[in-house]
N, C-alpha and C. Protein backbone atom coordinates (compact mmCIF):
# COMPACT_ATOMS: atom_id res chain seq x y z
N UNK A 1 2.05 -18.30 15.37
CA UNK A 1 2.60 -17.21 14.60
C UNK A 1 3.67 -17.78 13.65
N UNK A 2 3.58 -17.22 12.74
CA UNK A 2 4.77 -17.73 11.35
C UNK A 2 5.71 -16.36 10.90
N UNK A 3 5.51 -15.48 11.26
CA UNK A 3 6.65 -14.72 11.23
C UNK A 3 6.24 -13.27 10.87
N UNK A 4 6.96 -12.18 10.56
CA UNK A 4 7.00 -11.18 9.96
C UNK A 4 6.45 -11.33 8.27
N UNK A 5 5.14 -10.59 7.92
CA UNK A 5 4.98 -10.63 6.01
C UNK A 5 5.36 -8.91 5.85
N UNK A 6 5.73 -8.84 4.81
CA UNK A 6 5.03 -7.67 3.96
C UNK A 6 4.66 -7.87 2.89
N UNK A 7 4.41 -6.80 2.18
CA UNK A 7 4.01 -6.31 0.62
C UNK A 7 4.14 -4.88 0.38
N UNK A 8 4.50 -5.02 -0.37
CA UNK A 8 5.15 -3.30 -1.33
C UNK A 8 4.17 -2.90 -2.67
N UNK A 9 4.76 -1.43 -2.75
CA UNK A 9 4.00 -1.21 -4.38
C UNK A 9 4.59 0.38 -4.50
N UNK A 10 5.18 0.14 -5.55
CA UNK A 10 5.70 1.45 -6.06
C UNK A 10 4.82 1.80 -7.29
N UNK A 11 4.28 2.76 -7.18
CA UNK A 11 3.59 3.67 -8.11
C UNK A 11 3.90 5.15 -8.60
N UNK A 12 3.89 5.52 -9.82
CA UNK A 12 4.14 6.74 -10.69
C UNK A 12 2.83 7.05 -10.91
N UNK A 13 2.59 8.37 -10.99
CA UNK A 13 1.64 9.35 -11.64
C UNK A 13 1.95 9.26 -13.09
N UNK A 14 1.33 9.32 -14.34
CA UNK A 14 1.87 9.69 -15.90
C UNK A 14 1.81 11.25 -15.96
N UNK A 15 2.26 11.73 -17.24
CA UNK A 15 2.59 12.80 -17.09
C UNK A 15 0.99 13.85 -16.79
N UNK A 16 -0.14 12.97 -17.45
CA UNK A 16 -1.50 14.00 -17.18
C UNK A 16 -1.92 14.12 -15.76
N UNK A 17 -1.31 12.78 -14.95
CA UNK A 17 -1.59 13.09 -13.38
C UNK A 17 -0.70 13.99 -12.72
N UNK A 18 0.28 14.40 -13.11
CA UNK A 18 1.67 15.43 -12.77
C UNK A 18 0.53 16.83 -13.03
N UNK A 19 0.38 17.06 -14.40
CA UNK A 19 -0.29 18.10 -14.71
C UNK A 19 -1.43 18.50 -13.52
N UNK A 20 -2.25 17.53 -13.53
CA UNK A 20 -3.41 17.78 -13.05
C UNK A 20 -3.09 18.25 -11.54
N UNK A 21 -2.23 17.01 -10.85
CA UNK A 21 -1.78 17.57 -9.70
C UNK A 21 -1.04 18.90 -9.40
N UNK A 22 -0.78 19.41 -10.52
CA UNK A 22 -0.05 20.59 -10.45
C UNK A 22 -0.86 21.81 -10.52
N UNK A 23 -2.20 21.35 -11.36
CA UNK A 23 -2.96 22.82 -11.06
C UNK A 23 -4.17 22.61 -9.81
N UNK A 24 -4.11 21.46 -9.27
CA UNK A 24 -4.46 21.35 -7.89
C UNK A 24 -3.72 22.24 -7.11
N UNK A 25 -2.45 22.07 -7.24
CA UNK A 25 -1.84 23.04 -6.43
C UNK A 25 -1.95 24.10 -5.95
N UNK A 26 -1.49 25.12 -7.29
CA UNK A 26 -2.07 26.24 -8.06
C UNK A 26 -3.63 26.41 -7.51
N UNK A 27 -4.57 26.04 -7.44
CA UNK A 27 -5.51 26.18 -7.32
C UNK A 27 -6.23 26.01 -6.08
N UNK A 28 -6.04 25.08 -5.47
CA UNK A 28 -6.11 24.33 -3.60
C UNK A 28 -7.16 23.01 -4.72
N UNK A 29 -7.16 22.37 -3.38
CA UNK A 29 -8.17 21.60 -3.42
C UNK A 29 -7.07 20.32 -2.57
N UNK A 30 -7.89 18.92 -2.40
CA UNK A 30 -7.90 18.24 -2.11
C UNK A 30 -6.09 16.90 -2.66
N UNK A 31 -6.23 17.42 -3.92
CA UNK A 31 -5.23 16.55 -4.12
C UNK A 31 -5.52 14.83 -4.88
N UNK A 32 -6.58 15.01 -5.12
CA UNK A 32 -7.40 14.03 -6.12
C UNK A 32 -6.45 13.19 -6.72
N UNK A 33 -5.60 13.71 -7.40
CA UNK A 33 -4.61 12.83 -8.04
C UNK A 33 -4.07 12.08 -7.37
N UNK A 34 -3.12 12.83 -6.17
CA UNK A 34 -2.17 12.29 -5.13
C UNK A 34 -2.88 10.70 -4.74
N UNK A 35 -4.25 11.47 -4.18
CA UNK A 35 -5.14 10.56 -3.17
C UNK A 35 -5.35 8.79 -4.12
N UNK A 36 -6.04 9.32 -5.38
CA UNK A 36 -6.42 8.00 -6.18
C UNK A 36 -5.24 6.97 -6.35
N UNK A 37 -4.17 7.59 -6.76
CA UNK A 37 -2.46 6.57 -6.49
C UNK A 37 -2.17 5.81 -5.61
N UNK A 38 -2.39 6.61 -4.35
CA UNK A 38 -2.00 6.43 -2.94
C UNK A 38 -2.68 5.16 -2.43
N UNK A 39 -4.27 5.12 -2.75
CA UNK A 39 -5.51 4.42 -2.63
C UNK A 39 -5.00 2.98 -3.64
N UNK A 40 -4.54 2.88 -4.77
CA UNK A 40 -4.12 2.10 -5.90
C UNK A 40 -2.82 1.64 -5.04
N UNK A 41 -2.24 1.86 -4.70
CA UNK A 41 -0.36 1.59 -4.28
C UNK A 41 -0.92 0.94 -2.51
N UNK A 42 -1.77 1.21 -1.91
CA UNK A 42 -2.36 0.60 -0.50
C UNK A 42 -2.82 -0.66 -1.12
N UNK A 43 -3.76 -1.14 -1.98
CA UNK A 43 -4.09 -2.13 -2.23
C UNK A 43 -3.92 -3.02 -2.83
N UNK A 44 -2.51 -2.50 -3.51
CA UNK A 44 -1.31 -3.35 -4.31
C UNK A 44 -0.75 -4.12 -3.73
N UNK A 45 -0.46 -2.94 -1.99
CA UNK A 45 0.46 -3.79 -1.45
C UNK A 45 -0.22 -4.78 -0.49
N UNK A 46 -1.49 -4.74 -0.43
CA UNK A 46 -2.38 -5.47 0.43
C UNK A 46 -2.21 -6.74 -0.03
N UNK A 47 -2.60 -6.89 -1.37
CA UNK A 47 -2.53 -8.15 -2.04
C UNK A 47 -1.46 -9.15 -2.03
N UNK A 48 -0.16 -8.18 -2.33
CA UNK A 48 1.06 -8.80 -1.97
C UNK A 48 1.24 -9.12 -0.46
N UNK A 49 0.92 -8.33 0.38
CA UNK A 49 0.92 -9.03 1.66
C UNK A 49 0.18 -10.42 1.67
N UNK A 50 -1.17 -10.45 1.23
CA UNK A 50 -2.06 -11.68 1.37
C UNK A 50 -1.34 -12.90 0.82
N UNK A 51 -0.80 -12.60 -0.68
CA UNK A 51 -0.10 -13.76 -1.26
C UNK A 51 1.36 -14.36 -0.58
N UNK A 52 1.69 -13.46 0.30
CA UNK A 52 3.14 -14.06 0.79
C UNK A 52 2.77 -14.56 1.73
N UNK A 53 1.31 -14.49 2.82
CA UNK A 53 1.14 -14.52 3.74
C UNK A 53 0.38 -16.15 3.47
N UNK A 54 -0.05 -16.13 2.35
CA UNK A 54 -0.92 -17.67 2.08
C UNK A 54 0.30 -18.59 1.78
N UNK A 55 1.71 -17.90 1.12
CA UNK A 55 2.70 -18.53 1.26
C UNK A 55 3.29 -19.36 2.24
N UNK A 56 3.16 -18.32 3.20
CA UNK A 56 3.97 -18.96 4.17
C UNK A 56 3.13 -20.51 5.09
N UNK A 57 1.42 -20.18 4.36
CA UNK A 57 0.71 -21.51 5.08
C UNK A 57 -0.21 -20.31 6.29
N UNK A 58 -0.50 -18.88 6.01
CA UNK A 58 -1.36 -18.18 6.65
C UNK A 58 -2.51 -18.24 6.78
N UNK A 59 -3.61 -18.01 7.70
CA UNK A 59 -5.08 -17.57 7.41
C UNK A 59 -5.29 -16.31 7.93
N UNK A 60 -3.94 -15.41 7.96
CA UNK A 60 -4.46 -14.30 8.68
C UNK A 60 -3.34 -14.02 8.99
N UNK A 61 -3.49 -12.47 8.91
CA UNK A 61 -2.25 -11.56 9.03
C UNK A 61 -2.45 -10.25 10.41
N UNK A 62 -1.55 -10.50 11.20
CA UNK A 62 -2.41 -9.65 12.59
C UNK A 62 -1.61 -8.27 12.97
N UNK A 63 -2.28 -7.43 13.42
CA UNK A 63 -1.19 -6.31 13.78
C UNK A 63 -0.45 -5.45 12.53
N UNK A 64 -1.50 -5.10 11.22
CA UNK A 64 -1.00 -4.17 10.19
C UNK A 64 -0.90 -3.43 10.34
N UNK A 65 0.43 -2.39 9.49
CA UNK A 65 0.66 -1.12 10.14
C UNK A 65 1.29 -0.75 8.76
N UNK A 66 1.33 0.00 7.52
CA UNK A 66 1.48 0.87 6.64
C UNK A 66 2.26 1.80 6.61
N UNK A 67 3.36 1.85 5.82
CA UNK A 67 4.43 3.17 5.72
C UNK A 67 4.85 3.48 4.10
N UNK A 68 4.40 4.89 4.42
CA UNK A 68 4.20 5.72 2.98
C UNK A 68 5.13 6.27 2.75
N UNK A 69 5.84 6.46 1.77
CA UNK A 69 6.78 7.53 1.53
C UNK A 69 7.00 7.80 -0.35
N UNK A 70 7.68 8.88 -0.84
CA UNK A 70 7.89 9.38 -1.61
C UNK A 70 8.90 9.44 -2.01
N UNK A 71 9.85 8.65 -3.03
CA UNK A 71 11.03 8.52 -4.20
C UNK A 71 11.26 9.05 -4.81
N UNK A 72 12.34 9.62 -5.29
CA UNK A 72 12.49 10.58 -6.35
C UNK A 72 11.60 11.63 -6.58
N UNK A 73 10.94 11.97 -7.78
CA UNK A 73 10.15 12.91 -7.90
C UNK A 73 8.18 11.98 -8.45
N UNK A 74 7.50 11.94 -7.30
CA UNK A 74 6.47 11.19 -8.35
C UNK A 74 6.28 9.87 -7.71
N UNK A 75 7.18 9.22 -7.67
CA UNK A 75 7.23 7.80 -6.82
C UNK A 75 6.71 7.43 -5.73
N UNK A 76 5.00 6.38 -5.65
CA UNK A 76 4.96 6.60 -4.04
C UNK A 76 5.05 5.03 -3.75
N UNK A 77 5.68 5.16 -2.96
CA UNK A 77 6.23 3.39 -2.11
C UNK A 77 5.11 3.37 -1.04
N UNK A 78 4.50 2.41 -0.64
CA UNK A 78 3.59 1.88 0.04
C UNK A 78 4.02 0.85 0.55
N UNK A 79 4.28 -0.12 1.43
CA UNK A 79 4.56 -0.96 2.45
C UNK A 79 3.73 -1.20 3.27
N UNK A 80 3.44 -3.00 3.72
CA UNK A 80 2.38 -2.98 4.35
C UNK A 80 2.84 -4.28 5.37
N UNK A 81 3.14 -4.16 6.67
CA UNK A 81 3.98 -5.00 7.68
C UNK A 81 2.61 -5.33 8.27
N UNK A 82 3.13 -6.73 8.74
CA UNK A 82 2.28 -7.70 9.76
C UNK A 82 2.91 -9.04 9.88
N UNK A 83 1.91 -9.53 10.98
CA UNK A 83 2.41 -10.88 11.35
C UNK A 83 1.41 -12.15 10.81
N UNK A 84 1.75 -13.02 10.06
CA UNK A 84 0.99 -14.11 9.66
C UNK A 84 1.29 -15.10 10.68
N UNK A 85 -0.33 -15.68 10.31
CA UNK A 85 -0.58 -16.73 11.79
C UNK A 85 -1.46 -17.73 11.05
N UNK A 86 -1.53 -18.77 11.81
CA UNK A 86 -2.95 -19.31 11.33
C UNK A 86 -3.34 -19.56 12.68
N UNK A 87 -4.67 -18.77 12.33
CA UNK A 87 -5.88 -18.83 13.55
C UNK A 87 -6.81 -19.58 13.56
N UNK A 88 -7.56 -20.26 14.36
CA UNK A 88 -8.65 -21.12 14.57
C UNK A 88 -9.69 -20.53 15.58
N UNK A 89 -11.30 -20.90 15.34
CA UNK A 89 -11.97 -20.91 16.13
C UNK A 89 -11.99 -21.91 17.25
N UNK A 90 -12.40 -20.97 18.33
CA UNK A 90 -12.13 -21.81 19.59
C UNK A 90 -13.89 -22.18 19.78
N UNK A 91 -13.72 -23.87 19.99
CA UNK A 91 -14.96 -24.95 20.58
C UNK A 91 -15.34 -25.02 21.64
């Protein structure tokens, strides 16, 4: 084991995803906008996990666990914790 990684990703909606999400609202549904960001800001921070994690001399990051939250108005922070290791097959 080599330690604690993460990776982050802060993402904004522009103002037509505000809109749109707003007559989602208004309207029901699913949240389409929210969801596609959310999906974009997870795999932002995936990447950044991978690259800090090849940093440190990783082949593998074990035990991920994801925490979402919401900034200001619009802002979604994504965080993505684990442990980098380098693993081997066993002979």
């Amino acid at each position: 084991m080599l330690g604690v990684v993460y990776g982050s990703s802060v993402r904004t909606r522009g103002l037509g995803g505000r809109l749109l999400a707003g007559i989602e609202t208004v309207v029901g549904g699913k949240g389409a906008a929210y969801l596609k960001e959310l999906e974009k800001a997870r795999e932002e921070a995936i990447q950044n996990l991978v690259q800090k994690a090849r940093a440190m001399g990783a082949n593998a990051v074990l035990g991920i666990d994801f925490e979402t939250t919401e900034i200001l108005e619009g802002f979604i922070v994504v965080t993505v914790y684990g442990t980098a290791a380098v693993v081997s097959r066993e002979v």
